[in-house]
N, C-alpha and C. Protein backbone atom coordinates (compact mmCIF):
# COMPACT_ATOMS: atom_id res chain seq x y z
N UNK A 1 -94.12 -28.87 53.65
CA UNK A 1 -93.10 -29.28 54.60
C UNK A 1 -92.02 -30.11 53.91
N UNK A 2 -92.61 -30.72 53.22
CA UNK A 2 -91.40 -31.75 52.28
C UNK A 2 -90.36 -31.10 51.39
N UNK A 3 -90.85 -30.13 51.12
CA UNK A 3 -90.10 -29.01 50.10
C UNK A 3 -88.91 -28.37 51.02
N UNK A 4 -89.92 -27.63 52.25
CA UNK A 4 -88.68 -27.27 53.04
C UNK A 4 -87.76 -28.44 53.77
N UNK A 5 -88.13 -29.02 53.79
CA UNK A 5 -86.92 -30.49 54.46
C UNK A 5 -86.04 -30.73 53.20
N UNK A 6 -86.70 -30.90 52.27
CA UNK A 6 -85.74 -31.00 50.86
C UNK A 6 -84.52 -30.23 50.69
N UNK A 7 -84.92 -28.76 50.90
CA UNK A 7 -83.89 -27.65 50.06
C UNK A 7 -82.81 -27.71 51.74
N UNK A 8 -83.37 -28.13 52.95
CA UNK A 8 -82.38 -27.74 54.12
C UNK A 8 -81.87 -28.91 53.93
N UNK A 9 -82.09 -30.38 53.19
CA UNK A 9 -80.95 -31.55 53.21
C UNK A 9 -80.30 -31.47 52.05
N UNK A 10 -80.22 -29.65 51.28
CA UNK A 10 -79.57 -29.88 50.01
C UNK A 10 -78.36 -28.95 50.98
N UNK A 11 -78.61 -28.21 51.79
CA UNK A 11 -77.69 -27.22 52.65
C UNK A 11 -76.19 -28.19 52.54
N UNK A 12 -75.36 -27.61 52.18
CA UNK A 12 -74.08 -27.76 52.69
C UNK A 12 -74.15 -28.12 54.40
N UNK A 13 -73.13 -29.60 54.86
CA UNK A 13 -72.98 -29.83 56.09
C UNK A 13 -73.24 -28.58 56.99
N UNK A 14 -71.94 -27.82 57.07
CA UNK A 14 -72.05 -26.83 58.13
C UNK A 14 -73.20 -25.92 57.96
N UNK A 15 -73.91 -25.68 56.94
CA UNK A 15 -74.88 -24.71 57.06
C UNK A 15 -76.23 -25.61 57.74
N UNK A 16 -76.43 -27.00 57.44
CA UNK A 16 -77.29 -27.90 58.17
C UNK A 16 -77.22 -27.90 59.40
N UNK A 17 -75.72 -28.02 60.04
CA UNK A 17 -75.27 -28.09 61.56
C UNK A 17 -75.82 -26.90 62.03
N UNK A 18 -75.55 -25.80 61.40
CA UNK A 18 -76.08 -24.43 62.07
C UNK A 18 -77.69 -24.18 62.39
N UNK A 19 -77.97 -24.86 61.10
CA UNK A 19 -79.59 -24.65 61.41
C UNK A 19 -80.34 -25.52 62.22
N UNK A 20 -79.92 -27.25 62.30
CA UNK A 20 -79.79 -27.70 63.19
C UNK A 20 -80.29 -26.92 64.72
N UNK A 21 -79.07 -26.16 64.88
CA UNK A 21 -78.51 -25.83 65.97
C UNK A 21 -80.07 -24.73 66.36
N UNK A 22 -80.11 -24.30 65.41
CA UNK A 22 -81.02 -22.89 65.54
C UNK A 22 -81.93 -23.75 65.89
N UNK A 23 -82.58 -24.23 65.19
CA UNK A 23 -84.06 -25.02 65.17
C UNK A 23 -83.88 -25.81 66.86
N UNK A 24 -83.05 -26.67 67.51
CA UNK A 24 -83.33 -26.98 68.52
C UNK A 24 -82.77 -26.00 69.92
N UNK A 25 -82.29 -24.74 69.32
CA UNK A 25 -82.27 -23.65 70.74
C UNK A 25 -83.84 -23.16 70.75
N UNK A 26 -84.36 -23.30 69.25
CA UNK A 26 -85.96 -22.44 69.82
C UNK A 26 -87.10 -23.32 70.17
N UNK A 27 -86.34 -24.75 70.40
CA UNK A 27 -87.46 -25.75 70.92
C UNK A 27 -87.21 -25.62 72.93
N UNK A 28 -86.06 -25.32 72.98
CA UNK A 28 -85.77 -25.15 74.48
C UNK A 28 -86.54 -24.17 75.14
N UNK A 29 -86.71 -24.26 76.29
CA UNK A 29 -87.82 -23.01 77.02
C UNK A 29 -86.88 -21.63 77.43
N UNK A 30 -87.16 -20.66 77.73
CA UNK A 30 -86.25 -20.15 78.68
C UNK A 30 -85.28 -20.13 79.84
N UNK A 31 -84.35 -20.25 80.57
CA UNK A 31 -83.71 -20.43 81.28
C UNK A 31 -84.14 -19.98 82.71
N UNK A 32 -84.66 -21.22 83.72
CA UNK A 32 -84.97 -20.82 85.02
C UNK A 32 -83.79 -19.86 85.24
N UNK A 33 -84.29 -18.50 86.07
CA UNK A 33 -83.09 -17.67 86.33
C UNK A 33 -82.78 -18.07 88.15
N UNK A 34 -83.15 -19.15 88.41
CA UNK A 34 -83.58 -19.64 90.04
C UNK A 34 -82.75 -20.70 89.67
N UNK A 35 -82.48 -21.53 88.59
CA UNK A 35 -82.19 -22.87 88.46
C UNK A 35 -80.44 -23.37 89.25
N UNK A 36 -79.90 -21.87 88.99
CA UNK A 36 -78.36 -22.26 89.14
C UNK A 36 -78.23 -22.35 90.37
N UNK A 37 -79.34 -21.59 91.49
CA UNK A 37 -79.21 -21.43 93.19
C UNK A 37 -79.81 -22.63 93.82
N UNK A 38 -80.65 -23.12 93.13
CA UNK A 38 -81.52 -24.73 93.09
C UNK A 38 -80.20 -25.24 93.31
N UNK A 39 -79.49 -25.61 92.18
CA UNK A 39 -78.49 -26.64 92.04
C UNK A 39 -77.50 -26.73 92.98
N UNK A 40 -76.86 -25.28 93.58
CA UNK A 40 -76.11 -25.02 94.20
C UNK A 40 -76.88 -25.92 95.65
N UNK A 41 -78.05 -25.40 95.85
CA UNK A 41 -78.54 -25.53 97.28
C UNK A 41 -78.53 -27.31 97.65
N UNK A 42 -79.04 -28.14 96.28
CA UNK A 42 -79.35 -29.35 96.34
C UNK A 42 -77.60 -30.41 96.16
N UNK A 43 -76.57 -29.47 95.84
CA UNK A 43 -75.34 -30.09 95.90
C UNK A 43 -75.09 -30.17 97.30
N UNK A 44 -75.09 -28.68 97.99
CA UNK A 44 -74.67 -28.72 99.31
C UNK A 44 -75.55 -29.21 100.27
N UNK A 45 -77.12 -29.74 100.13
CA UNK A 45 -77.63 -30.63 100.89
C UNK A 45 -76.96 -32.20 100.39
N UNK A 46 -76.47 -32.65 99.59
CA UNK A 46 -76.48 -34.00 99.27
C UNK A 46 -74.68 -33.97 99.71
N UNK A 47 -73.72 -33.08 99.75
CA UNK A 47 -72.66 -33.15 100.40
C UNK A 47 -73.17 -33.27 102.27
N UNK A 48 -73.73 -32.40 102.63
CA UNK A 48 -73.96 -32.22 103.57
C UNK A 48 -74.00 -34.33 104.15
N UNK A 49 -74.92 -34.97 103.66
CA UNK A 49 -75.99 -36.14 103.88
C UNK A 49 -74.12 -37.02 103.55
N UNK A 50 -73.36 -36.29 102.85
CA UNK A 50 -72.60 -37.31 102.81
C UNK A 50 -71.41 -37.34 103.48
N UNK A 51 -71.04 -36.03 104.43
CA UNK A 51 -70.06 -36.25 105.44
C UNK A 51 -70.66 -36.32 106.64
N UNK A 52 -72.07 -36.40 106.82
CA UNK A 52 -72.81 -36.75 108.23
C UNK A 52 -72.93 -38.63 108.29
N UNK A 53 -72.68 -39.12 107.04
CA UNK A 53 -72.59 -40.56 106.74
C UNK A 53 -74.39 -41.03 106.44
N UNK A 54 -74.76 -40.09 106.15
CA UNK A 54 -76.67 -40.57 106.21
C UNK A 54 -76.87 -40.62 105.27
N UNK A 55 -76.01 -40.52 103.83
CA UNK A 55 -76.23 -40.92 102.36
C UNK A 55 -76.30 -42.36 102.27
N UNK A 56 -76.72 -42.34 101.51
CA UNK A 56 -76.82 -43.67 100.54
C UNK A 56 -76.03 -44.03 99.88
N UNK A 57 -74.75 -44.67 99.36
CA UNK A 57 -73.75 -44.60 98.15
C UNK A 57 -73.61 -46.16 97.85
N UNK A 58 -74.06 -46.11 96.28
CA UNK A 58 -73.70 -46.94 95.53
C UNK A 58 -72.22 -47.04 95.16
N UNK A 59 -71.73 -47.83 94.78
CA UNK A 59 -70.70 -48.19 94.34
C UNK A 59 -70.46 -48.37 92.73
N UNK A 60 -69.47 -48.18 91.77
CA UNK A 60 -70.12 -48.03 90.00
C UNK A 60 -70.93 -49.13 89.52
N UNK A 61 -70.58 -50.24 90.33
CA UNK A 61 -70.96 -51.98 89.63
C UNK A 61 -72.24 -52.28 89.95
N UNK A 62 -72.80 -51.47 91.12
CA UNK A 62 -74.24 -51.52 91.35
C UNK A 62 -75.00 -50.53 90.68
N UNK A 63 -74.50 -49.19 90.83
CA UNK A 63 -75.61 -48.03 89.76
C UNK A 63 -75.59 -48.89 88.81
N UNK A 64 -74.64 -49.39 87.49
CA UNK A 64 -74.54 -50.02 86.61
C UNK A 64 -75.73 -51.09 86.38
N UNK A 65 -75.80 -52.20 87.43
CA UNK A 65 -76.54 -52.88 87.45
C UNK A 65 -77.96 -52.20 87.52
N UNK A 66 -78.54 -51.85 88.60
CA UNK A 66 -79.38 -50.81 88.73
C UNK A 66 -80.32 -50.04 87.58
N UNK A 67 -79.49 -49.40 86.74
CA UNK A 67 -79.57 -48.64 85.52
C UNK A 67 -79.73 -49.56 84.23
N UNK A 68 -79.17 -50.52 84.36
CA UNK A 68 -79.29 -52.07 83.33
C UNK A 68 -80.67 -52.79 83.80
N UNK A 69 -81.33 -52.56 84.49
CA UNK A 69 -82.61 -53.16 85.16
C UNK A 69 -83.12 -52.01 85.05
N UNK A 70 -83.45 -50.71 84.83
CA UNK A 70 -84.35 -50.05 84.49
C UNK A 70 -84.83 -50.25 83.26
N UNK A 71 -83.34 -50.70 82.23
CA UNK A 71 -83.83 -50.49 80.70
C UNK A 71 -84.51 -51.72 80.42
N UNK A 72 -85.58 -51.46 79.26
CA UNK A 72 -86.14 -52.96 78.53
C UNK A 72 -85.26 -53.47 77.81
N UNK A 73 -85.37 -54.86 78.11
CA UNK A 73 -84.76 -55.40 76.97
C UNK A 73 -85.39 -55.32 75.56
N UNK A 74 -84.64 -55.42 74.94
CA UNK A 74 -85.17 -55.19 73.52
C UNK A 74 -84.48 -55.55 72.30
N UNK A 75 -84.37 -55.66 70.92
CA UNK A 75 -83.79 -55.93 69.94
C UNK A 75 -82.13 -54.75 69.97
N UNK A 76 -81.49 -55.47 69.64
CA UNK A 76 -79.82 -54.82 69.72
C UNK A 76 -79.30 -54.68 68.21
N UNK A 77 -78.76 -53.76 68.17
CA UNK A 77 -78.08 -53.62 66.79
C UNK A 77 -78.34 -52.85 65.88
């Protein structure tokens, strides 16, 4: 394994980027062929929830906060 990591960090940039590229399309699964009608369906329920006024809506300064309290604190830098 060390050999092959060796000769692909001797690759010229763009030939690294490419393989890169290869190596993490064949870690991805196949493409739900259902996924794009999912999305569609779960936009127009969450529009729906939001001109009936029964959503929930944050404002940016609270997700922000929110999302800053999920993460650990931890060492920076």
């Amino acid at each position: 394994m060390s050999k092959l990591r060796s000769d692909a960090l001797s690759l010229p940039e763009a030939d690294r980027a490419e393989l890169a590229r290869t190596l993490v399309k064949s870690l991805d699964s196949p493409a739900d062929p259902d996924a794009g009608e999912a999305w569609e369906r779960e936009i127009a329920r969450r529009l729906a929830e939001i001109d009936a006024g029964t959503a929930k809506l944050l404002d940016r300064s609270e997700f922000n906060r929110l999302m800053q309290a999920r993460i650990p604190a931890g060492p920076r830098g």
